[in-house]
Protein backbone atom coordinates (compact mmCIF):
# COMPACT_ATOMS: atom_id res chain seq x y z
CA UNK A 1 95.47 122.26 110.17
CA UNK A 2 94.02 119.12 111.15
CA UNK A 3 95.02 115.20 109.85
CA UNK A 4 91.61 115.07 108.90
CA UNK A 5 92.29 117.81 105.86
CA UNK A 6 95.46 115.98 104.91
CA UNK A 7 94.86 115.00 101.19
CA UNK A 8 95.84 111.49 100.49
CA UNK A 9 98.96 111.01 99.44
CA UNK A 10 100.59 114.06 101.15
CA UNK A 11 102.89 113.38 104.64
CA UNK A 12 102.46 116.03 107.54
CA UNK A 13 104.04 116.27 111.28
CA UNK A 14 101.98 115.93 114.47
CA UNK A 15 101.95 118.72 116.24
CA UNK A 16 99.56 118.09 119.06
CA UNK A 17 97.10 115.38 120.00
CA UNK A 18 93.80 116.73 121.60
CA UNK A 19 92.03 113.26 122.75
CA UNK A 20 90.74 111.68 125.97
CA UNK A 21 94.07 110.58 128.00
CA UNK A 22 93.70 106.77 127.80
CA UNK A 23 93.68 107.19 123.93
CA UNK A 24 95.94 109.61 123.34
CA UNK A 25 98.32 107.42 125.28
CA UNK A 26 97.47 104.51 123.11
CA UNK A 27 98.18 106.48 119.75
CA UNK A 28 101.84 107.13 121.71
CA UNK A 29 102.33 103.60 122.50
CA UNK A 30 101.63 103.10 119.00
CA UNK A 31 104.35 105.76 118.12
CA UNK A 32 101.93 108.71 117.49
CA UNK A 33 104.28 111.33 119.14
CA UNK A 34 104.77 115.31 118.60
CA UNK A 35 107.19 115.47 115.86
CA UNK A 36 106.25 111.85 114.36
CA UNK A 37 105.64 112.15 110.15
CA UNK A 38 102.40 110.57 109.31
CA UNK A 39 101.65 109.64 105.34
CA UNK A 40 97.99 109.70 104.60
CA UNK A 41 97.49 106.44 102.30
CA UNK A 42 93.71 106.69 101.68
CA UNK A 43 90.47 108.06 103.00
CA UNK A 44 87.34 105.98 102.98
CA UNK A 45 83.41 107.01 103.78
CA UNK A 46 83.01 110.09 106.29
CA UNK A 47 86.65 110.82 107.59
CA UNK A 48 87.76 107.43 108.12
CA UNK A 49 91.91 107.46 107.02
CA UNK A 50 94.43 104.95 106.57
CA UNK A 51 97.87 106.21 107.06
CA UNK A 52 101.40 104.99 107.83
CA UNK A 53 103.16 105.94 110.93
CA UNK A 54 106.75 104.43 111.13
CA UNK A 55 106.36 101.89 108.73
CA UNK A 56 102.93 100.83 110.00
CA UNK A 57 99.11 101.40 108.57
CA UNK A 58 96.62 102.36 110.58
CA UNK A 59 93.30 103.14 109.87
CA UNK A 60 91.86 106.40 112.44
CA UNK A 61 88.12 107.20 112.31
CA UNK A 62 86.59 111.37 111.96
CA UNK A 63 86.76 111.75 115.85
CA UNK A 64 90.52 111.13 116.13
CA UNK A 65 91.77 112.77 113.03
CA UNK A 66 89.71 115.94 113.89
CA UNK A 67 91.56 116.29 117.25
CA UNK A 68 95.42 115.69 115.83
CA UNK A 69 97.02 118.84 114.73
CA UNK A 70 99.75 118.69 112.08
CA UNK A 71 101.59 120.91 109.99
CA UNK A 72 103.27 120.20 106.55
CA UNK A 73 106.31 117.70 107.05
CA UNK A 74 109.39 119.52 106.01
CA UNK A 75 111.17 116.79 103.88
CA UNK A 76 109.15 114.20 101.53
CA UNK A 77 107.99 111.71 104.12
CA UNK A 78 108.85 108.44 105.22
């Protein structure tokens, strides 16, 4: 599955990051990394999220949530 079909309020694990390299390496930076629990806070207009990755909020537009891969985090989150 895809962050973009994470419901809010639900916490999944990246699994892999399919973006152009300068961004994907930004989202790292940022502490996006394989393995990394994301919490999906809210969603607003056409696939725009805000979520929290290690204790941050972020807010990711469609084209980047459509191209990170997670799977359901295997404890309750954050």
């Amino acid at each position: 599955m895809y962050l973009k079909d994470v419901s809010v309020g639900e916490a999944c694990t990246v699994v892999s990051m399919d973006l152009p390299f300068e961004l994907e390496r930004r989202l790292e930076a940022l502490g996006m990394t394989t393995g990394t629990t994301v919490s999906v806070l809210n969603r607003k207009g056409r696939g725009i999220m805000i979520i929290k990755l290690r204790g941050t909020r972020f807010a990711l537009g469609y084209n980047i949530t459509r191209n990170i891969e997670v799977k359901e985090a295997a404890g309750d989150g954050e």
